[in-house]
N, C-alpha and C. Protein backbone atom coordinates (compact mmCIF):
# COMPACT_ATOMS: atom_id res chain seq x y z
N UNK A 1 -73.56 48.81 12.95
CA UNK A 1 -72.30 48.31 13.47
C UNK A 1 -72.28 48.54 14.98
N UNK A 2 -71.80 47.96 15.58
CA UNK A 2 -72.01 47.31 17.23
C UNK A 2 -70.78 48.42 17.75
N UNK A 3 -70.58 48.63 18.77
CA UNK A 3 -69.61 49.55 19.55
C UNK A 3 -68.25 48.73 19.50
N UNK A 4 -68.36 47.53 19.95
CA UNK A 4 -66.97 46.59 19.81
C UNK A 4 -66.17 46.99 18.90
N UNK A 5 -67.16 46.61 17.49
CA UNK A 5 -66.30 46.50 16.12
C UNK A 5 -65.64 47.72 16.00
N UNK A 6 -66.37 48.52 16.44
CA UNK A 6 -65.93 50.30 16.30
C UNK A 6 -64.68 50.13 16.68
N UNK A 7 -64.56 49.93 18.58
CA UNK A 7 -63.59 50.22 18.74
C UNK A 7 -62.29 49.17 18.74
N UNK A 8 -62.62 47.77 18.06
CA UNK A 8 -61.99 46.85 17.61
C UNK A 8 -61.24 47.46 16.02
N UNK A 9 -61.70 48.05 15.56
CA UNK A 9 -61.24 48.05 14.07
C UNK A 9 -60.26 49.58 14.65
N UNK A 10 -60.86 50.73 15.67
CA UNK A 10 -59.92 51.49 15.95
C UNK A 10 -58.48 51.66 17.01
N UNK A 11 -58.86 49.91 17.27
CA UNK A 11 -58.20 49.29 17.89
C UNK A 11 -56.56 48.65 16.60
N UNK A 12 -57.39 48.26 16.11
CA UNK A 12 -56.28 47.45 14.59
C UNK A 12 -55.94 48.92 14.06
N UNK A 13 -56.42 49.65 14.03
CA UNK A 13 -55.67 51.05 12.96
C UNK A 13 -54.72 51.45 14.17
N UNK A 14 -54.67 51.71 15.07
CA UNK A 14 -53.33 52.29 16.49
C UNK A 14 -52.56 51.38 15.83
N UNK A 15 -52.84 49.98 16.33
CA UNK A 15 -51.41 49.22 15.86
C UNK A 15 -51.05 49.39 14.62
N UNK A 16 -51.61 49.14 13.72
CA UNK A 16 -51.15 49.89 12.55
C UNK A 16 -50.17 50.99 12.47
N UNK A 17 -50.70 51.74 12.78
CA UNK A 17 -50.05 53.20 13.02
C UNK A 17 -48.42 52.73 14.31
N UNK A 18 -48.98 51.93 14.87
CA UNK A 18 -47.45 51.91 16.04
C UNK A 18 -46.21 51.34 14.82
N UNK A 19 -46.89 50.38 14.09
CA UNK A 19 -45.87 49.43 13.79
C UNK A 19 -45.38 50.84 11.99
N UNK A 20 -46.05 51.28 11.76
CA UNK A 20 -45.99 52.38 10.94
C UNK A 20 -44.46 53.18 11.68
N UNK A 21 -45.21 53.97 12.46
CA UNK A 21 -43.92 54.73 13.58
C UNK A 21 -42.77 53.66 13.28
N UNK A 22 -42.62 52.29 13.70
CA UNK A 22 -41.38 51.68 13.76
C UNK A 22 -40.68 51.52 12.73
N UNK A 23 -41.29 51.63 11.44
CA UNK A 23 -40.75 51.01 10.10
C UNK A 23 -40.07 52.44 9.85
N UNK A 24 -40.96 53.40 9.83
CA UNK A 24 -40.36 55.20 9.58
C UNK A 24 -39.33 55.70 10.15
N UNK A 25 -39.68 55.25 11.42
CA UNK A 25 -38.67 55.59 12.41
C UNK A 25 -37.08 54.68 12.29
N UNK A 26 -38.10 54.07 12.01
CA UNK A 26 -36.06 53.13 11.77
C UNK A 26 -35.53 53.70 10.23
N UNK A 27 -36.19 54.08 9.04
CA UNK A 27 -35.50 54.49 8.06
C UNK A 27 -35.19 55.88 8.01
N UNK A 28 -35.99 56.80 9.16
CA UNK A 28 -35.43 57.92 8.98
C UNK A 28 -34.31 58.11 10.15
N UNK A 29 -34.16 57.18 11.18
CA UNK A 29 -32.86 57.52 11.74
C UNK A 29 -31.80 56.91 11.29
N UNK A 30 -31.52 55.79 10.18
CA UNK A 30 -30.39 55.56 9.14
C UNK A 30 -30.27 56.93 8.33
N UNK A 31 -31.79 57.27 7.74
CA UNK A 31 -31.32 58.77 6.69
C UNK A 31 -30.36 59.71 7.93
N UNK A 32 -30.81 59.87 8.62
CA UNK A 32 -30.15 61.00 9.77
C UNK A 32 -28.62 60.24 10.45
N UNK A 33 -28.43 59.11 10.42
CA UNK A 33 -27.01 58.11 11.00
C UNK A 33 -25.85 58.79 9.45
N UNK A 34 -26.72 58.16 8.72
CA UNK A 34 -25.86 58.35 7.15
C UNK A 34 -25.38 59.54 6.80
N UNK A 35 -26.40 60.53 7.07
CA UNK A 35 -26.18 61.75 6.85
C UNK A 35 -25.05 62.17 7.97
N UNK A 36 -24.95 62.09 8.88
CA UNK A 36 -23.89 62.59 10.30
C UNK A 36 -22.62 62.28 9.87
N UNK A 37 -22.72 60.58 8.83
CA UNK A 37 -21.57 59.86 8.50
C UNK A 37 -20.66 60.73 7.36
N UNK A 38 -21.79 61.17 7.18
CA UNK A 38 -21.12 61.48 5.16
C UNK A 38 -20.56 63.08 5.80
N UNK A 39 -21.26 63.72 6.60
CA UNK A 39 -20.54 65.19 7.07
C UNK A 39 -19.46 64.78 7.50
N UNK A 40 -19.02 63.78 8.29
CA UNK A 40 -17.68 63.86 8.51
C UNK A 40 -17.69 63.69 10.11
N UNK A 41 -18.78 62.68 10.64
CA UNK A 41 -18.85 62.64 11.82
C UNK A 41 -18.18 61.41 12.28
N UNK A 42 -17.80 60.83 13.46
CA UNK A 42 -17.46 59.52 13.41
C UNK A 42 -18.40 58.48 13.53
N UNK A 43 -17.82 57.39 13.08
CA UNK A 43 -18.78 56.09 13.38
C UNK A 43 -19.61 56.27 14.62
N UNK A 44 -19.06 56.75 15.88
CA UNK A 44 -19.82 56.46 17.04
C UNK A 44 -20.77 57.71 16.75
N UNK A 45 -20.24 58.77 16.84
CA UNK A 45 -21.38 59.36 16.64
C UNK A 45 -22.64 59.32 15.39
N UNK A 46 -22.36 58.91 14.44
CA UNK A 46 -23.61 58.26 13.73
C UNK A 46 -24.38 57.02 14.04
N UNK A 47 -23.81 56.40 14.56
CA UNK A 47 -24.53 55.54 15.73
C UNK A 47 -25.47 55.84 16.48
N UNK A 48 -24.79 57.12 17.66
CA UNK A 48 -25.32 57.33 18.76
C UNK A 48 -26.76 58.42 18.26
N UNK A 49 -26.59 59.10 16.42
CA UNK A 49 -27.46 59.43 16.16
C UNK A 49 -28.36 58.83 15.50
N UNK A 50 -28.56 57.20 15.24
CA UNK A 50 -29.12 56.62 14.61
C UNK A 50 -29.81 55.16 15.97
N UNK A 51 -29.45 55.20 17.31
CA UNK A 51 -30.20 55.04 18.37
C UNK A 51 -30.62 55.79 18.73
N UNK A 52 -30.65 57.49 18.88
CA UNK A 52 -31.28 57.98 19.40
C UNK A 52 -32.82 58.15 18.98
N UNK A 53 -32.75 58.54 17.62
CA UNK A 53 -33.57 58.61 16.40
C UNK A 53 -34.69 57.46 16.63
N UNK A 54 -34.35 56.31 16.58
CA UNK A 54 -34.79 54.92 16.86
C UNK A 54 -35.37 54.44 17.70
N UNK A 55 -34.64 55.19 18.88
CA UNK A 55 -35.62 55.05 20.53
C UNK A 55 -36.40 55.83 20.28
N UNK A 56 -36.33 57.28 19.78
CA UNK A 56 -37.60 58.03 19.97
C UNK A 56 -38.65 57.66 19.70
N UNK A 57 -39.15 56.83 17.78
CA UNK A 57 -39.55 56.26 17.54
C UNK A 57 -40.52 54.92 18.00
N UNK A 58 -39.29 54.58 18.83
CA UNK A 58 -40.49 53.53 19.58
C UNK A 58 -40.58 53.90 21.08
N UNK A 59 -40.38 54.90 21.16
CA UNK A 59 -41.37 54.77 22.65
C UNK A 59 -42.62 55.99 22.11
N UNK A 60 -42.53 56.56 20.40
CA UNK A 60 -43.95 56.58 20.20
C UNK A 60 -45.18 55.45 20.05
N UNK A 61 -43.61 54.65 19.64
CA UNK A 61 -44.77 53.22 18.92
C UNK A 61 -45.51 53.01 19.96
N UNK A 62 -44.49 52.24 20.99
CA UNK A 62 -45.24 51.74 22.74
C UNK A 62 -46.36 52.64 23.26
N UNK A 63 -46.34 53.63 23.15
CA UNK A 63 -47.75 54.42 23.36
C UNK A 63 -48.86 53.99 22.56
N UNK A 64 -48.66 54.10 21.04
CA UNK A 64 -49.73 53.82 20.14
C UNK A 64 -50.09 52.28 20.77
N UNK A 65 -48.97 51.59 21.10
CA UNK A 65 -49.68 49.78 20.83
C UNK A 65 -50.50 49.50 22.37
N UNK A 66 -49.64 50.45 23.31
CA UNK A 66 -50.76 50.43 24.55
C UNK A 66 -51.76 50.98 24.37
N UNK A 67 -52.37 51.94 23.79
CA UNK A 67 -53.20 52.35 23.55
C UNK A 67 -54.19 51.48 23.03
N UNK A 68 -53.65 50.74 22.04
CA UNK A 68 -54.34 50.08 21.33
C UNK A 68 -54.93 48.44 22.08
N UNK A 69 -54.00 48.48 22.72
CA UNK A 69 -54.51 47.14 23.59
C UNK A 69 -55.08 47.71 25.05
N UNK A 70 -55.17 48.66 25.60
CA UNK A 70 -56.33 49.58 26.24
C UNK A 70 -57.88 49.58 25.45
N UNK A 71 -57.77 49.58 24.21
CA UNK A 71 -58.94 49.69 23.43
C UNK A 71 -59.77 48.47 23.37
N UNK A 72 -58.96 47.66 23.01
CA UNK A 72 -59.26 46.41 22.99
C UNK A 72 -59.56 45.28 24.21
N UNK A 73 -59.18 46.01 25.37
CA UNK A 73 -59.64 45.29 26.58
C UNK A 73 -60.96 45.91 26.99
N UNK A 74 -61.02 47.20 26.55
CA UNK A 74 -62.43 48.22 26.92
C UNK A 74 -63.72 47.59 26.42
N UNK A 75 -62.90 47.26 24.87
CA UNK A 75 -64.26 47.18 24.06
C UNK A 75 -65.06 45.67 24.38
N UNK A 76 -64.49 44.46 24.43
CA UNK A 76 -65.11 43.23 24.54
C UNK A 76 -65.21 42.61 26.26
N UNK A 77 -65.91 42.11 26.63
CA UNK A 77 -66.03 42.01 28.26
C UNK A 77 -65.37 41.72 28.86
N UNK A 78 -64.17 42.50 29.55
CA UNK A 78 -63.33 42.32 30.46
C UNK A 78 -63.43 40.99 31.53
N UNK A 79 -62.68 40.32 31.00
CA UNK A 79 -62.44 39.20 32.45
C UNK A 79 -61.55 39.13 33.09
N UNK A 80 -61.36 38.64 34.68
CA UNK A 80 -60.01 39.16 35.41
C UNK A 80 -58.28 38.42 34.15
N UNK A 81 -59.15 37.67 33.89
CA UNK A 81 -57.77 36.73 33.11
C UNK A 81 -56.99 38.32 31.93
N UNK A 82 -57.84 38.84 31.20
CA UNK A 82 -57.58 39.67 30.18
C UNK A 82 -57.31 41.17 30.89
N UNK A 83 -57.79 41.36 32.57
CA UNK A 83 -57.43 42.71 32.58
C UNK A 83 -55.94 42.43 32.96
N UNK A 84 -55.41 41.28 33.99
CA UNK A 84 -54.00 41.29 34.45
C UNK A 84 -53.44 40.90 33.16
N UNK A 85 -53.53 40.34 31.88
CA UNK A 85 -52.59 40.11 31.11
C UNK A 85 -52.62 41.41 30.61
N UNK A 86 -53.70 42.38 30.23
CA UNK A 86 -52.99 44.05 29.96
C UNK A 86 -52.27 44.55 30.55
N UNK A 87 -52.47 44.43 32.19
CA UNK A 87 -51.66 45.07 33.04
C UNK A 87 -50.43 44.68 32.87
N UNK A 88 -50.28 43.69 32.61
CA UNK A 88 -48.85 43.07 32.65
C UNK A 88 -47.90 43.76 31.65
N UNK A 89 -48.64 43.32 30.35
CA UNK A 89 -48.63 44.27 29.39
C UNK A 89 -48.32 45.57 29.23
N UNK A 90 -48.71 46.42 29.68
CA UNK A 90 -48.85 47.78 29.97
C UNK A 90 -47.07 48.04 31.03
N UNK A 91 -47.10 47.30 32.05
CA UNK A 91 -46.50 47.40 33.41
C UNK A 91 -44.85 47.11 31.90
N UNK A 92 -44.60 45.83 31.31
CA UNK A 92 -43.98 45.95 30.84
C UNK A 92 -43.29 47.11 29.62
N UNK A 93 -44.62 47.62 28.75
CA UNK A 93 -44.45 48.43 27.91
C UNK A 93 -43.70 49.50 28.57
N UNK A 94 -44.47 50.05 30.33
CA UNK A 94 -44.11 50.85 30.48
C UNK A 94 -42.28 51.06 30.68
N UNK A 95 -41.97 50.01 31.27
CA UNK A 95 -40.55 49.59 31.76
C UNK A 95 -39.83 50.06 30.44
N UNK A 96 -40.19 49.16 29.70
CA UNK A 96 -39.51 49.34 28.35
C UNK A 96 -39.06 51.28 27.85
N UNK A 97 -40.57 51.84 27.72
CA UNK A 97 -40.56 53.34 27.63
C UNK A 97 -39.98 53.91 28.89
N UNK A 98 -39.55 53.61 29.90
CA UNK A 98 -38.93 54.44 30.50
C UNK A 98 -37.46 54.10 30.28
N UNK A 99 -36.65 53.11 30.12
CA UNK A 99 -35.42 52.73 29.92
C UNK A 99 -35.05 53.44 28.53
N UNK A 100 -35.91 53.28 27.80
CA UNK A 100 -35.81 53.66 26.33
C UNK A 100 -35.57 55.71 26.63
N UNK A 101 -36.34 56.31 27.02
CA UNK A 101 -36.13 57.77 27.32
C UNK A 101 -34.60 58.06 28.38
N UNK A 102 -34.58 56.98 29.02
CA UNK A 102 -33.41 57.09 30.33
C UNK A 102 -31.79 56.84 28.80
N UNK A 103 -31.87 55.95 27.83
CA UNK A 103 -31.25 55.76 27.13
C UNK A 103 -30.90 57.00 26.22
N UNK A 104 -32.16 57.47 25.25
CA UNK A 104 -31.55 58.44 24.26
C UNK A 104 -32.22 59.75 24.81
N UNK A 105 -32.18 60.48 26.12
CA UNK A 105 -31.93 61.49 26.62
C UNK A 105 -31.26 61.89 27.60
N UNK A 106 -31.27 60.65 28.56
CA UNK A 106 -30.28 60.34 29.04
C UNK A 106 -31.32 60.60 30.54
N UNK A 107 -32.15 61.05 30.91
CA UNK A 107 -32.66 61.39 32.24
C UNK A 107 -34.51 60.48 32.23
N UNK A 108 -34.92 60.53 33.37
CA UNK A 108 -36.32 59.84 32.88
C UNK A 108 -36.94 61.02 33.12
N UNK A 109 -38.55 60.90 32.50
CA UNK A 109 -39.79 62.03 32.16
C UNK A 109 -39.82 62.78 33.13
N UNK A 110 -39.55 62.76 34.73
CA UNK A 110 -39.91 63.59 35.19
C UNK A 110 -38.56 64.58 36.06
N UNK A 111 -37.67 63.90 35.19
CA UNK A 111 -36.23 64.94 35.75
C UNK A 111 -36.60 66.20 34.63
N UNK A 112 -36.34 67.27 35.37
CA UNK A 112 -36.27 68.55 34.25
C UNK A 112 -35.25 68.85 33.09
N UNK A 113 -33.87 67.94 33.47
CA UNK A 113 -32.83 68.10 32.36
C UNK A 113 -31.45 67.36 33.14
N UNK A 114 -30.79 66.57 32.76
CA UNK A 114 -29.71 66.36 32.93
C UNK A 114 -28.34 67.13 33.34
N UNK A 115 -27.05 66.71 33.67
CA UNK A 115 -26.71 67.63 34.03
C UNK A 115 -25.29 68.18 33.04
N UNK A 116 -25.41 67.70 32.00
CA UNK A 116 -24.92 68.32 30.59
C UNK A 116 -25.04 69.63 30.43
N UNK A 117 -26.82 70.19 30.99
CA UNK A 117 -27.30 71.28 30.34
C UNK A 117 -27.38 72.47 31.57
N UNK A 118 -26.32 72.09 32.76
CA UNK A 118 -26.22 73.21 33.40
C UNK A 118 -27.18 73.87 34.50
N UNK A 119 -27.14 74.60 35.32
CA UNK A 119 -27.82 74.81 36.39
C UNK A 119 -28.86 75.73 35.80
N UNK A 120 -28.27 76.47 34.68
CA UNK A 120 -29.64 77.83 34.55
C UNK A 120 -30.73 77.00 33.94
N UNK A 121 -30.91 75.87 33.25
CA UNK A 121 -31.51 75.13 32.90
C UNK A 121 -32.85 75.01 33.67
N UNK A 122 -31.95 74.39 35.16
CA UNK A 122 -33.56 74.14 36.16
C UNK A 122 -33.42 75.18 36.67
N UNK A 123 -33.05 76.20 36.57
CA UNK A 123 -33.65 77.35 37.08
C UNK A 123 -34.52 78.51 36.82
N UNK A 124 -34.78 77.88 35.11
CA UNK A 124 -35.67 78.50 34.74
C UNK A 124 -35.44 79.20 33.48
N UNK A 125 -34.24 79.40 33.41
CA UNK A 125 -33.32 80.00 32.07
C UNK A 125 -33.67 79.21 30.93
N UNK A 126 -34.76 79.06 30.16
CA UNK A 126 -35.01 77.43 29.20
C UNK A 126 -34.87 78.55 27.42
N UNK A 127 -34.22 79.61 27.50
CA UNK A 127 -33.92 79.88 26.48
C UNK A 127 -35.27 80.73 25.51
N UNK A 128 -35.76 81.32 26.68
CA UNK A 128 -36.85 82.76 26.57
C UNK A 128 -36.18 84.11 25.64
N UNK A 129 -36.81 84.87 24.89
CA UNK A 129 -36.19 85.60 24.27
C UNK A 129 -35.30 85.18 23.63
N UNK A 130 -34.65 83.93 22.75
CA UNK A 130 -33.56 83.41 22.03
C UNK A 130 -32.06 83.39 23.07
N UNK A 131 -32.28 83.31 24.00
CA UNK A 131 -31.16 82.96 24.94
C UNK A 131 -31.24 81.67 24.99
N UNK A 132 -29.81 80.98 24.83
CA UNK A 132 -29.48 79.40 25.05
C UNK A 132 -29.83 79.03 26.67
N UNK A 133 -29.93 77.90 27.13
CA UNK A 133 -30.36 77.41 28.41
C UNK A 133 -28.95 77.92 28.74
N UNK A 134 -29.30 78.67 30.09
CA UNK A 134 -28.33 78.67 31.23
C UNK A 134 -27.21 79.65 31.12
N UNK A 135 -27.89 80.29 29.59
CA UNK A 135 -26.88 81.80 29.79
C UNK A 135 -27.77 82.68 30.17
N UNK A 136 -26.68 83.77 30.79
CA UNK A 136 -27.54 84.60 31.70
C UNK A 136 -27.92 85.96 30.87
N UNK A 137 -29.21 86.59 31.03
CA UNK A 137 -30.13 87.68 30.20
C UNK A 137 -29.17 88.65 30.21
């Protein structure tokens, strides 16, 4: 078996696996929406826990499917036509995964924490020894 196919067929199992993440991910943040509902939470907040759940989910997927179309541009001979349509690709995925984290955490990857969670937070207080963020030792 030729290197392509290798990484062509481990190319089809990522996506697999992304679109896996999406199907899971969407039924276990209804189990977790439903569940918030039935405790006695309100509509919005079983909502807001059944997008959050959901985004997480796919901005694992978007990793797996870039990945997977990274693989697939590696493996068969790159021509300028196929590397800018990854890039494009990619450039979009990425957009997507950062709006998606800016959405259900509310800050993007490289803020340390929002400002919900208080100053001791970025200061280092991250809840060492079973102390909550930002109470003091």
């Amino acid at each position: 078996m030729e290197i392509e196919q290798l990484v062509s067929m481990a190319a089809t199992a990522m996506e697999a696996a992304g679109v896996l993440v999406l199907v899971l991910g969407a039924i276990a943040a209804l189990a977790r929406s439903t569940f918030h509902r039935c405790r006695g939470s309100s509509m919005a907040r079983a909502y807001q826990a059944y997008r959050e759940g959901f985004g997480r989910s796919i901005l694992v997927a978007l990793e797996l499917l870039v990945a997977a179309d990274i693989m697939r541009s590696v493996a068969g001979s790159p021509t300028l036509e196929g590397v800018l349509v990854l890039g494009l690709i990619v450039l979009i995925r990425t957009f997507l995964g950062l709006m998606l984290q800016l959405e259900t955490e509310g800050r993007f990857p490289w803020q340390k924490g929002n400002g919900a969670e208080g100053a001791g937070a970025r200061d280092g207080a991250d809840g060492i020894a079973g102390l909550e963020p930002g109470v003091p030792g």
